[in-house]
C-alpha atoms as a PDB file:
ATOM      1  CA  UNK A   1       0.000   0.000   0.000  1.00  0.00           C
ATOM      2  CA  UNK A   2       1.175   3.549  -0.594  1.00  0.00           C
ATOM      3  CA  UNK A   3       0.911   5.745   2.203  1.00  0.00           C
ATOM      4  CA  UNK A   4       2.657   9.151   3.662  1.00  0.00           C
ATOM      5  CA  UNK A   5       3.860   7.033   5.975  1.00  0.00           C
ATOM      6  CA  UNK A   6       6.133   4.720   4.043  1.00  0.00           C
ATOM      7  CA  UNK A   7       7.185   7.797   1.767  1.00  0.00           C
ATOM      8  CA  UNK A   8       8.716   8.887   4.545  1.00  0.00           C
ATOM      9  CA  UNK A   9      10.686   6.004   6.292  1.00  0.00           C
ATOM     10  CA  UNK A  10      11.868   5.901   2.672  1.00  0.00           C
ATOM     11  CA  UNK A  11      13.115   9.552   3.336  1.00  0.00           C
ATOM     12  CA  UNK A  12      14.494   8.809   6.930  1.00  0.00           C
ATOM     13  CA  UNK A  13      16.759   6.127   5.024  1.00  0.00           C
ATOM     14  CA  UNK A  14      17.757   8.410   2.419  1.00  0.00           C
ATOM     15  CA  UNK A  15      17.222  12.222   3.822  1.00  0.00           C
ATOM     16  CA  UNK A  16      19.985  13.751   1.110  1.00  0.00           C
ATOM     17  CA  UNK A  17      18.255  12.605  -1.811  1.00  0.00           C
ATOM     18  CA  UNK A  18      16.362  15.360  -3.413  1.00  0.00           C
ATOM     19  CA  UNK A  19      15.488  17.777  -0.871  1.00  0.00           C
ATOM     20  CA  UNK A  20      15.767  21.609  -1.588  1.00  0.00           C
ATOM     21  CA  UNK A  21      18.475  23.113   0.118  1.00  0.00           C
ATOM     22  CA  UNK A  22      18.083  24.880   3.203  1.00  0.00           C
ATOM     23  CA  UNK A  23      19.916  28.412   3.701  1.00  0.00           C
ATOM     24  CA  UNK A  24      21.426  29.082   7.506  1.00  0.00           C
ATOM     25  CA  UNK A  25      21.235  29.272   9.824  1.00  0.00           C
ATOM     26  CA  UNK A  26      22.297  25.242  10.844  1.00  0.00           C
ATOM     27  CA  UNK A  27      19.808  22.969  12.388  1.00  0.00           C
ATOM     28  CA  UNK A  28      19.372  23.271  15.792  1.00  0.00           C
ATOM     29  CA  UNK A  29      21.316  19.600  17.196  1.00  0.00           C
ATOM     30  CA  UNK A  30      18.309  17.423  18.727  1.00  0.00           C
ATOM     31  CA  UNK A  31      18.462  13.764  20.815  1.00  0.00           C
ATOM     32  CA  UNK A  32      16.217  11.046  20.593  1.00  0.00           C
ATOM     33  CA  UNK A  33      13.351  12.104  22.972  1.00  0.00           C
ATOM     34  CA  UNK A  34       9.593   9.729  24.335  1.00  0.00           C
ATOM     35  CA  UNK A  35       6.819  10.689  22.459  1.00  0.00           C
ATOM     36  CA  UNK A  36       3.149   9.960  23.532  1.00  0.00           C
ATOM     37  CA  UNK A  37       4.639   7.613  25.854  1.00  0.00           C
ATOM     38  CA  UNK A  38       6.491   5.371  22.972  1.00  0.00           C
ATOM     39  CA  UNK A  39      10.046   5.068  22.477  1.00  0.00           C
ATOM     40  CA  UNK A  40      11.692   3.889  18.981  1.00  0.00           C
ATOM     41  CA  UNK A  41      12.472   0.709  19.238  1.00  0.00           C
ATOM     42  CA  UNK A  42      10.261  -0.568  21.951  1.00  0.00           C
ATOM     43  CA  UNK A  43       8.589  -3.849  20.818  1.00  0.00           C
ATOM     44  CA  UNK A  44       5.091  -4.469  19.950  1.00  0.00           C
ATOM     45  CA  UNK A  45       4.448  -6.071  23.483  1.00  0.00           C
ATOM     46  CA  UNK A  46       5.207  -3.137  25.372  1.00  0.00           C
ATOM     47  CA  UNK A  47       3.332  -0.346  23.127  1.00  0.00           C
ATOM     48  CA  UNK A  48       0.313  -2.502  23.694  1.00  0.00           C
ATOM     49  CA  UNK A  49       0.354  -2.537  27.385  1.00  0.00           C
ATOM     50  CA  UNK A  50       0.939   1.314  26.745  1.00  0.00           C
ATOM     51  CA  UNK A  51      -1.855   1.829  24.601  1.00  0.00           C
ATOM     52  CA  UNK A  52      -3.824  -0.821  24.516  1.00  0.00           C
ATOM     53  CA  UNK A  53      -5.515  -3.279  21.490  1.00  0.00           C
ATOM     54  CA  UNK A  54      -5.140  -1.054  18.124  1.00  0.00           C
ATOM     55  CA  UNK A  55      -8.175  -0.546  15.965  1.00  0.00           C
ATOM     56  CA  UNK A  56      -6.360  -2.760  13.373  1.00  0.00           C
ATOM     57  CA  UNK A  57      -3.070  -3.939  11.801  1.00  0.00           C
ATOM     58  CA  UNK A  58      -2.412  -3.780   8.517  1.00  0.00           C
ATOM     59  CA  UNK A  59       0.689  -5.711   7.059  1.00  0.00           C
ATOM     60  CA  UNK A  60       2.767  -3.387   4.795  1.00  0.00           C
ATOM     61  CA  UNK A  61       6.139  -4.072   2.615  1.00  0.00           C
ATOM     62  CA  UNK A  62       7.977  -2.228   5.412  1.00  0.00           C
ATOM     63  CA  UNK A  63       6.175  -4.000   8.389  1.00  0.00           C
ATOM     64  CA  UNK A  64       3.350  -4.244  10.485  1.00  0.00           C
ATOM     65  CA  UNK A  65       1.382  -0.823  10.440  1.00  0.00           C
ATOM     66  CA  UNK A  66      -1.052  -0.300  14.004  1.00  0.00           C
ATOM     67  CA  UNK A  67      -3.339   2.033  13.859  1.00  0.00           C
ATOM     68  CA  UNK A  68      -5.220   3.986  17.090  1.00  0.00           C
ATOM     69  CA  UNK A  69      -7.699   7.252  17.795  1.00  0.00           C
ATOM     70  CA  UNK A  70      -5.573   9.856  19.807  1.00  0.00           C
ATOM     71  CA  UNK A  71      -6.678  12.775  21.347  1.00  0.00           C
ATOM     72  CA  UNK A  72     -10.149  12.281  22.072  1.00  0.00           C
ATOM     73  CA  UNK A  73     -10.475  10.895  18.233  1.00  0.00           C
ATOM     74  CA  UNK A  74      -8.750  14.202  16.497  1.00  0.00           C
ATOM     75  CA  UNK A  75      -5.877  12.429  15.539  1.00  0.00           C
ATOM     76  CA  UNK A  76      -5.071   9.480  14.055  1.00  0.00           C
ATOM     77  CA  UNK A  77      -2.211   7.451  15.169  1.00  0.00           C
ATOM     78  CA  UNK A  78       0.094   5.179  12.915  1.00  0.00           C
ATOM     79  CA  UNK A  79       2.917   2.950  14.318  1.00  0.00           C
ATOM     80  CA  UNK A  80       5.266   0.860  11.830  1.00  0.00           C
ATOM     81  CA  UNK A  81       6.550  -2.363  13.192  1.00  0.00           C
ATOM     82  CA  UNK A  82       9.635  -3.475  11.570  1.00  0.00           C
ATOM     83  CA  UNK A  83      11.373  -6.836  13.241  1.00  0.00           C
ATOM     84  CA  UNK A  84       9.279  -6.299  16.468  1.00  0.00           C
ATOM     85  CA  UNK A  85      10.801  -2.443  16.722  1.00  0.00           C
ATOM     86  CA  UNK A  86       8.572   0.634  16.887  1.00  0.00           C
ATOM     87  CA  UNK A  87      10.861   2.760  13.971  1.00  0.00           C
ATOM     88  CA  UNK A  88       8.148   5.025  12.964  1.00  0.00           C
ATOM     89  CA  UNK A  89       5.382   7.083  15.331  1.00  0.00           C
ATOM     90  CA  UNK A  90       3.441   9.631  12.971  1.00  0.00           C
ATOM     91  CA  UNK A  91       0.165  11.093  13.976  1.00  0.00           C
ATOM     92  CA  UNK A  92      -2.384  13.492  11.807  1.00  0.00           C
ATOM     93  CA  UNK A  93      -5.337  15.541  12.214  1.00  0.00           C
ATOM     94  CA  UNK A  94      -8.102  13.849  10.766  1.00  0.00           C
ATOM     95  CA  UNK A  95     -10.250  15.437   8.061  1.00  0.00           C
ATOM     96  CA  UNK A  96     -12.473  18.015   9.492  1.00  0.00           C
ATOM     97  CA  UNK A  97     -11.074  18.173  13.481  1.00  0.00           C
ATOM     98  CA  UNK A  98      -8.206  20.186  15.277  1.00  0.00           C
ATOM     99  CA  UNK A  99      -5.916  19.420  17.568  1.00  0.00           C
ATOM    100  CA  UNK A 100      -2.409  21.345  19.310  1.00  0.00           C
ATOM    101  CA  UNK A 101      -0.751  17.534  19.943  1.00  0.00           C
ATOM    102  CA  UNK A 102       2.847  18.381  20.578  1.00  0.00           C
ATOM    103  CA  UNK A 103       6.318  16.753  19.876  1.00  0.00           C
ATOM    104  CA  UNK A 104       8.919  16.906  23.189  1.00  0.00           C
ATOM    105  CA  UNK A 105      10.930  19.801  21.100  1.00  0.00           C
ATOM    106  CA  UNK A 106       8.191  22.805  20.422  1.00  0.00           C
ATOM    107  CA  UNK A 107       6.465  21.178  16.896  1.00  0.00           C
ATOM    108  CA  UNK A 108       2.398  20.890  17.433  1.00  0.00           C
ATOM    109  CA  UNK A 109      -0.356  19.963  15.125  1.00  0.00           C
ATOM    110  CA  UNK A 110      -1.896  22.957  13.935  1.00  0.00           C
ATOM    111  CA  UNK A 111       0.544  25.456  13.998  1.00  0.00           C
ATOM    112  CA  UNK A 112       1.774  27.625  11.203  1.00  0.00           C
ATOM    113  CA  UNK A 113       5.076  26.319   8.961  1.00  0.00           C
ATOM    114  CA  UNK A 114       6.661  29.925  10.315  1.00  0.00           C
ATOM    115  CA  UNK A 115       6.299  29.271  13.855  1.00  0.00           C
ATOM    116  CA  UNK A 116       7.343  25.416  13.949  1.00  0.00           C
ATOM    117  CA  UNK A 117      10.771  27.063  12.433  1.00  0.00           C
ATOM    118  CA  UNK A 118      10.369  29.692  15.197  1.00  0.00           C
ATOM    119  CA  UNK A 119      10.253  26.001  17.430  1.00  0.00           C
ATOM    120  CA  UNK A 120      12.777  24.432  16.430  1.00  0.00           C
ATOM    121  CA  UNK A 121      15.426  26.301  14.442  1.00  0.00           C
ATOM    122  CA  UNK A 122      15.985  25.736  10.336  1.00  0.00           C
ATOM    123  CA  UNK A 123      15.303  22.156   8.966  1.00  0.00           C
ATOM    124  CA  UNK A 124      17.874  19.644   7.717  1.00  0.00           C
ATOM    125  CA  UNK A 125      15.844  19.657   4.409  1.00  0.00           C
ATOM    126  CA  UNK A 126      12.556  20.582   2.825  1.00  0.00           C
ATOM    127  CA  UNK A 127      10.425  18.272  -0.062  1.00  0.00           C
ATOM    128  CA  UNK A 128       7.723  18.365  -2.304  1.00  0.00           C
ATOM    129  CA  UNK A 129       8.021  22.261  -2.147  1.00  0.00           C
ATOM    130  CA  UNK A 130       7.911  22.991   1.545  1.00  0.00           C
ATOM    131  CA  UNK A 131       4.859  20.201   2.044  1.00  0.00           C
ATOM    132  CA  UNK A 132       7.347  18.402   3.941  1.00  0.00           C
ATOM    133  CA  UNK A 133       9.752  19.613   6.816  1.00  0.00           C
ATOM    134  CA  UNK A 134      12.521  17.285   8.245  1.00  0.00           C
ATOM    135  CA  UNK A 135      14.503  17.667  11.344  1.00  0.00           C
ATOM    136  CA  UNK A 136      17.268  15.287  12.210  1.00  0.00           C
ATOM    137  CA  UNK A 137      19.380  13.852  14.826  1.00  0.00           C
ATOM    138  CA  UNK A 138      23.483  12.214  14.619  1.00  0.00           C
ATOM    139  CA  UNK A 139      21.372   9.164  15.400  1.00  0.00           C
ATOM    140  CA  UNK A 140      19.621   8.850  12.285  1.00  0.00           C
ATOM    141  CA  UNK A 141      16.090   9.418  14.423  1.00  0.00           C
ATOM    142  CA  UNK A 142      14.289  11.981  11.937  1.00  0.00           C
ATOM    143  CA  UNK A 143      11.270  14.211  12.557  1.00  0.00           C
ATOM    144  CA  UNK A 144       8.889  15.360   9.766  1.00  0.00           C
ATOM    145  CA  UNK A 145       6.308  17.600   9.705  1.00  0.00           C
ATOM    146  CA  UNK A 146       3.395  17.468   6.959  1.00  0.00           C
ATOM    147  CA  UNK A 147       2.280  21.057   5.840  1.00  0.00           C
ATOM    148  CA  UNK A 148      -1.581  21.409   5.149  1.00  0.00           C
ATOM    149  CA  UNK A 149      -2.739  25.368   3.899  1.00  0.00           C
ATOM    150  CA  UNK A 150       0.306  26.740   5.883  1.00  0.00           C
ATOM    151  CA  UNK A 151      -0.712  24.668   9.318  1.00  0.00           C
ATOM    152  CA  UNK A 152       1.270  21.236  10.420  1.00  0.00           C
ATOM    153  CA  UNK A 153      -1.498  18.213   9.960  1.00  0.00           C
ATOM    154  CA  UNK A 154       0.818  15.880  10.810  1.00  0.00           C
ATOM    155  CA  UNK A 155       3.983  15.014  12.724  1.00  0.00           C
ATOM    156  CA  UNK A 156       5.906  11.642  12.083  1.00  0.00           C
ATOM    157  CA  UNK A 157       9.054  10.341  14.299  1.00  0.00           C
ATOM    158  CA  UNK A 158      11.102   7.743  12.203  1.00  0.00           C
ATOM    159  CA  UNK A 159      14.144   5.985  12.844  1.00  0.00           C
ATOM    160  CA  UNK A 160      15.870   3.465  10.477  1.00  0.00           C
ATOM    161  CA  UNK A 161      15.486   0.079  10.261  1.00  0.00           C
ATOM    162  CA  UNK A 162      16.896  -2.466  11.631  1.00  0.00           C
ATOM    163  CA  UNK A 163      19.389  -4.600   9.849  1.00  0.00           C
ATOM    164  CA  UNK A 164      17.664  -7.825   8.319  1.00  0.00           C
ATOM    165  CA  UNK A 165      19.466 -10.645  10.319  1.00  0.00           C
ATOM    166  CA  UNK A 166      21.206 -13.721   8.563  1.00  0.00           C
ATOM    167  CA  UNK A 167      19.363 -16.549   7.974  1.00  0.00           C
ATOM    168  CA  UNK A 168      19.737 -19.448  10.022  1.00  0.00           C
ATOM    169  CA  UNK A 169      22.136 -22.132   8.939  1.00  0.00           C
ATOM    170  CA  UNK A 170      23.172 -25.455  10.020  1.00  0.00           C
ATOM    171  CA  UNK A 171      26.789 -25.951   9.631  1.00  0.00           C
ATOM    172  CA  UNK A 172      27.722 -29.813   8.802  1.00  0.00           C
ATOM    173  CA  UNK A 173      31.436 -30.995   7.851  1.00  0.00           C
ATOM    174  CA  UNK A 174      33.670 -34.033   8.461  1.00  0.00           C
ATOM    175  CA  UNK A 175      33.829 -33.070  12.426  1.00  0.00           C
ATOM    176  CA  UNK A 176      30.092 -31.971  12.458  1.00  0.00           C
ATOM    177  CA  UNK A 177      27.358 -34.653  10.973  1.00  0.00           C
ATOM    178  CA  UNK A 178      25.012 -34.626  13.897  1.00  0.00           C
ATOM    179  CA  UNK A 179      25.321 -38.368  15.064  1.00  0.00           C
ATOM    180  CA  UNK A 180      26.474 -37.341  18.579  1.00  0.00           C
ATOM    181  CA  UNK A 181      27.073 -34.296  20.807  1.00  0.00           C
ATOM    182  CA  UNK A 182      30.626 -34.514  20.374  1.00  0.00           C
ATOM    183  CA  UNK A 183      30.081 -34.438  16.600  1.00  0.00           C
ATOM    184  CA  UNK A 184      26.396 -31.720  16.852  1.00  0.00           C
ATOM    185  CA  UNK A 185      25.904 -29.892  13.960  1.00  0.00           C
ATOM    186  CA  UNK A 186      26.047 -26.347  14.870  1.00  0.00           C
ATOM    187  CA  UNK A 187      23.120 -23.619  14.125  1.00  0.00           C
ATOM    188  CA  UNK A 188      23.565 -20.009  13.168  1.00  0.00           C
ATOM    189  CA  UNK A 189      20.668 -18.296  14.143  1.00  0.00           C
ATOM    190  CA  UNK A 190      19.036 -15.347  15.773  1.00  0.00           C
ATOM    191  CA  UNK A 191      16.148 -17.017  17.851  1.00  0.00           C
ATOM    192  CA  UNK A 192      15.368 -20.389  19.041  1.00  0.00           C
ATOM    193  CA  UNK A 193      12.147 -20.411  16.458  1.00  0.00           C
ATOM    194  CA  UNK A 194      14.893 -19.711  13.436  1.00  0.00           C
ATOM    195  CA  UNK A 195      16.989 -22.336  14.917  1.00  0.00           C
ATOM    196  CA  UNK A 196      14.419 -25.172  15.303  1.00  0.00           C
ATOM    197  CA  UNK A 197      13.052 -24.279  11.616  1.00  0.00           C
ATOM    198  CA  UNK A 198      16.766 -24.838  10.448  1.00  0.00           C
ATOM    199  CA  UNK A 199      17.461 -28.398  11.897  1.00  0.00           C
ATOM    200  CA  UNK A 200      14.017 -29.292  10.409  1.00  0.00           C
ATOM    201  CA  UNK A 201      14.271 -28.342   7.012  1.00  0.00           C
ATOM    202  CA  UNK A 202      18.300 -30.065   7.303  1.00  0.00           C
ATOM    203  CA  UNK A 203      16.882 -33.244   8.257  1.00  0.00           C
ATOM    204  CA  UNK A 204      14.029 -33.188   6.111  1.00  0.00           C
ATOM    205  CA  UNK A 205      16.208 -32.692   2.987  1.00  0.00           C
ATOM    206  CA  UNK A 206      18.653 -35.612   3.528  1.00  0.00           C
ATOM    207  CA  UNK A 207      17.659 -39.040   2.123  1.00  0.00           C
ATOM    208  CA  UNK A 208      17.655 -42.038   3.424  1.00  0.00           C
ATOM    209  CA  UNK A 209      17.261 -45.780   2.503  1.00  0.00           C
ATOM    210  CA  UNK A 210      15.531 -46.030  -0.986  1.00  0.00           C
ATOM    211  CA  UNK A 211      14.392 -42.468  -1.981  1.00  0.00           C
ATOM    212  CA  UNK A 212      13.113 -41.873   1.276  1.00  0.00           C
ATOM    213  CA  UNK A 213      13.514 -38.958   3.798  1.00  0.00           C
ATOM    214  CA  UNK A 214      14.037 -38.502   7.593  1.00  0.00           C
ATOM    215  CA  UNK A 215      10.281 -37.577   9.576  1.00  0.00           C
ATOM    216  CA  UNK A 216      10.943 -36.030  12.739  1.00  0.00           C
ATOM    217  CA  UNK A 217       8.962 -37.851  15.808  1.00  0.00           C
ATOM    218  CA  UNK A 218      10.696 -36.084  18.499  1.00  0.00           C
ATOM    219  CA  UNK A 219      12.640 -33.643  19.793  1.00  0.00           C
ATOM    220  CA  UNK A 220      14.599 -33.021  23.169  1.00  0.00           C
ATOM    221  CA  UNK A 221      16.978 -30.056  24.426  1.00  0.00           C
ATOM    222  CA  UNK A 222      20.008 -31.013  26.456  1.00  0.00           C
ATOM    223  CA  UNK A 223      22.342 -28.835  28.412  1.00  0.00           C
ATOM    224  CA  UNK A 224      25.930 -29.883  28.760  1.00  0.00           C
ATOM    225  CA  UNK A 225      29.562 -28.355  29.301  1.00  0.00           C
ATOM    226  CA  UNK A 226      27.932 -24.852  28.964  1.00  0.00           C
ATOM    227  CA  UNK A 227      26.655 -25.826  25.895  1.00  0.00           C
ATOM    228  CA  UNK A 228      22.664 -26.236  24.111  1.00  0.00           C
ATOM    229  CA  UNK A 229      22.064 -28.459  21.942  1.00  0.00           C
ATOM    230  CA  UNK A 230      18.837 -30.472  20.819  1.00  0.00           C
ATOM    231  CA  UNK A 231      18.225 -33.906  20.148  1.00  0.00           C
ATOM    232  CA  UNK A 232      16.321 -35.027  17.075  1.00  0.00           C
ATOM    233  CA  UNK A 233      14.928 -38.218  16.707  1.00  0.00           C
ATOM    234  CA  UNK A 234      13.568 -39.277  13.499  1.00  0.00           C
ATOM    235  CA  UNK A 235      12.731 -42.277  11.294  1.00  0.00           C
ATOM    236  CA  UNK A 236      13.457 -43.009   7.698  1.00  0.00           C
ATOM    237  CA  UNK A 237      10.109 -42.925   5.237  1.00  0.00           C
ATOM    238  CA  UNK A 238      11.098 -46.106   3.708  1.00  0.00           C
ATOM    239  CA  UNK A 239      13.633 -48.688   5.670  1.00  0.00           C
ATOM    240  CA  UNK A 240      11.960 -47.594   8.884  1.00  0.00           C
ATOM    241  CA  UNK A 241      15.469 -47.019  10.502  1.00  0.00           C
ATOM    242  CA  UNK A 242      15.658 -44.571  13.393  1.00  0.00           C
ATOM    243  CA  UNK A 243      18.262 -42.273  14.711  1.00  0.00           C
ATOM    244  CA  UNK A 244      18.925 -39.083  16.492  1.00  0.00           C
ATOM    245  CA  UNK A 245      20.102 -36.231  15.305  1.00  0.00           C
ATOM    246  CA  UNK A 246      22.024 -33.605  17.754  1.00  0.00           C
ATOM    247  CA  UNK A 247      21.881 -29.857  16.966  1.00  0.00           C
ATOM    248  CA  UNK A 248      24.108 -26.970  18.907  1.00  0.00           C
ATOM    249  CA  UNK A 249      21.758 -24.208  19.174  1.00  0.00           C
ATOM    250  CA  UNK A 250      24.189 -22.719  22.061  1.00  0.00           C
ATOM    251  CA  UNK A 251      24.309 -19.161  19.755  1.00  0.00           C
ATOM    252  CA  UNK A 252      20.003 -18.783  19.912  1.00  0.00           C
ATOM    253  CA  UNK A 253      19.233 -20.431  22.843  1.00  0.00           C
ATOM    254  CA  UNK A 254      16.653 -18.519  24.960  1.00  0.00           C
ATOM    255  CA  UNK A 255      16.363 -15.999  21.796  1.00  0.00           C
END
């Protein structure tokens, strides 16, 4: 879906891309700051026990979009999920209300373009002839500011995204083919969930006996010389033949 809001975690991941340039005086230096009680970054978990069940969630190509009424239902509320990280808080005046929601650094809904840069200083760009305003931190944490007839209708917080982690992988060679824990193969992986999808699609793509495969029947985590690992058992499709299959999952474990 195309929305304002994924325009502009597009722009918070490339702010020197075609913005007008901004005479001086130089932006005014800003930190990361809480906003409406959210902090970038914070995971989905802890935004709901902040604000509750969201009217919906919409899945978008840059994540999970969560959408509330704010300020006694002026304002509409969008938060991007990317990874299980808040990295985008933007909130606009609905069609037809008002509302003076503020940011922590001067910027409110509703206020004229001249006295936002009265607020907070000169921007670190402008787009789309003024409609846009961007402020920015060293962090990469960007603000932006939508510009409606001369007022602010909307304020968005973005920060960028978090690096897509490596896919799992199960690491097998001469030393490593699973048939012990001396000889586990070892998992790469991020979480435990990653790490158990790994050893299943390994096992599942071996054959065995006559064109047959392995079928998982069991599985069983062990802990030993400071060291995870899980056990595997499984049973060939066609010779019936069973074995176990040992995993070190010490890198994910509890992830």
């Amino acid at each position: 879906m195309a929305s304002a809001l994924v325009v502009c975690m597009m722009l918070a991941l490339a702010p020197d891309v075609g913005p007008s340039a901004v005479p001086s005086p130089s932006p005014t230096p800003i930190t990361t700051a809480a906003w409406l009680g959210l902090a970038l970054g914070e995971t989905s978990s802890n935004v709901r026990v902040t604000l509750g069940k969201p009217l919906e969630i919409l899945p978008t190509s840059a994540g999970d979009l969560w959408r509330y009424d704010f300020d006694s239902h002026n304002v509409g509320l969008e938060l991007l999920f990317d990874q299980d990280q808040l990295v985008n808080i933007a909130a606009r005046v609905k069609p037809a209300k008002r509302s003076s929601l503020a940011d922590p650094f001067g910027g409110a809904l509703g206020m004229s373009a001249a006295a936002l840069q009265t607020a907070r200083g000169a921007p670190i760009a402008t787009y789309s002839n003024g409609a846009s305003i961007a402020y920015g931190a060293s962090d990469g944490v960007r603000w932006f500011y939508s510009i409606d007839s001369g007022l602010v209708s909307a304020i968005e917080e973005s920060k960028p995204l978090p690096p897509t982690p490596p896919p799992a992988q199960v690491i097998a060679d001469a030393t490593h083919d699973g048939s012990s824990i001396a000889k586990a193969l070892v998992v790469t992986a991020t979480t435990d969930a990653d790490a158990v999808n790994a050893e299943y699609v390994y096992i599942r793509g071996l054959e065995c006996g006559v064109s047959g495969t392995w079928q998982v029947s069991g599985q069983h985590p062990i802990a030993q010389g400071g060291h995870d690992y899980d056990q595997l058992h499984a049973a060939c499709t066609t010779s019936k033949v069973e074995r176990d299959f040992y995993f070190d999952v010490t890198t994910s474990f509890g992830r």
